[in-house]
Protein backbone atom coordinates (compact mmCIF):
# COMPACT_ATOMS: atom_id res chain seq x y z
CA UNK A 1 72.60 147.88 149.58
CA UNK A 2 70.19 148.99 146.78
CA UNK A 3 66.83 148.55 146.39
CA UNK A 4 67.21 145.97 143.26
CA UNK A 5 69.62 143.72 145.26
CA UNK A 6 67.52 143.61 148.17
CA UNK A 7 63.94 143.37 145.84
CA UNK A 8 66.41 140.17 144.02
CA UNK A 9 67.19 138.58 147.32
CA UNK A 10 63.54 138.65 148.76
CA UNK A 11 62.08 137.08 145.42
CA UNK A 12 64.80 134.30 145.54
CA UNK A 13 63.99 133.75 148.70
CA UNK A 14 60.31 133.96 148.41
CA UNK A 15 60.70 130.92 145.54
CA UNK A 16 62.56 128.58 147.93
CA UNK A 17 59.22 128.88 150.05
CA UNK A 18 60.47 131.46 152.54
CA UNK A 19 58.01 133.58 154.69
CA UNK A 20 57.93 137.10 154.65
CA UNK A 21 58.90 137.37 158.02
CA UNK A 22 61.67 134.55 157.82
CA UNK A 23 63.08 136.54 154.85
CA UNK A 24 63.21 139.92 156.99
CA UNK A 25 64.65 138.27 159.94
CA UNK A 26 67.28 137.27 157.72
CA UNK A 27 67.72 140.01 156.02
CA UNK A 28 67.69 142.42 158.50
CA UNK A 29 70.40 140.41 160.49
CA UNK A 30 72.58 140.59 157.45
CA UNK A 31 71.78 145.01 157.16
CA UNK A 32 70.63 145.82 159.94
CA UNK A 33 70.86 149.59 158.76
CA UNK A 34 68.64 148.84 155.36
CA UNK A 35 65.73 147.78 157.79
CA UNK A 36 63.49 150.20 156.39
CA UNK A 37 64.65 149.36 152.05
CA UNK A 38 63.95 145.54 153.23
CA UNK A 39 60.17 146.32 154.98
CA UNK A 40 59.41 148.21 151.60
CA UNK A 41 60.70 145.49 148.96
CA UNK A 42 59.29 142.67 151.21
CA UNK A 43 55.49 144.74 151.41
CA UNK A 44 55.86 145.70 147.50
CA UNK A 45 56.57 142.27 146.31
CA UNK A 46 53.33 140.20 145.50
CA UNK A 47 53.29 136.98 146.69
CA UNK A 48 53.07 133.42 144.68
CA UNK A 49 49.39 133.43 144.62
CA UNK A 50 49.16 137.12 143.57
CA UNK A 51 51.09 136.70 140.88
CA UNK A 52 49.88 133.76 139.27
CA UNK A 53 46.60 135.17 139.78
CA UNK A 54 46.93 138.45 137.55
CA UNK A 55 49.18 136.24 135.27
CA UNK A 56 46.88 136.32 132.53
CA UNK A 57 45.12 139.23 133.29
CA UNK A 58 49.12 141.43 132.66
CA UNK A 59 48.80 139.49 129.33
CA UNK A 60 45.80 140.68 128.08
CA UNK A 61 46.84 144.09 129.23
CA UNK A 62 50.22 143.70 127.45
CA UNK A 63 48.31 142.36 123.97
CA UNK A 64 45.61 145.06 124.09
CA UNK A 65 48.68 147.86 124.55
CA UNK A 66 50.85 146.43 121.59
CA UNK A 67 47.76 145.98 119.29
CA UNK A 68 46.77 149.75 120.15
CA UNK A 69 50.50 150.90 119.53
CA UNK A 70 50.08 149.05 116.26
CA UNK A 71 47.11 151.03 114.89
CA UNK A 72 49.25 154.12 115.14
């Protein structure tokens, strides 16, 4: 299993309200040798309240970045 697939099961499963820990359990019965891909994509993937969080904060970013590429 790649990185992607496993990073696209642990945010599905992180929007039905899954624990981290539920979601490696689960995981890591279905590959148990990809133990170490799921520990990174589950620790690398911000959680609900992270996200909406820096929400606005990636938009500003993203609005400065295209208005400086603009000036070009």
């Amino acid at each position: 299993m790649n990185l992607r697939d496993i990073s696209d099961k642990v945010l599905a499963e992180f929007e039905r309200g899954s624990s981290r820990e539920d979601v490696f359990r689960s995981l890591r019965a279905e590959h148990p040798g990809d133990t170490v891909k799921i520990a990174y994509c589950i620790a690398s993937t911000p959680g609900e309240n992270t996200r909406s969080r820096y929400l606005k904060h990636n938009a500003l970013l993203c609005l400065l970045i295209a208005g400086g590429i603009s000036t070009f």
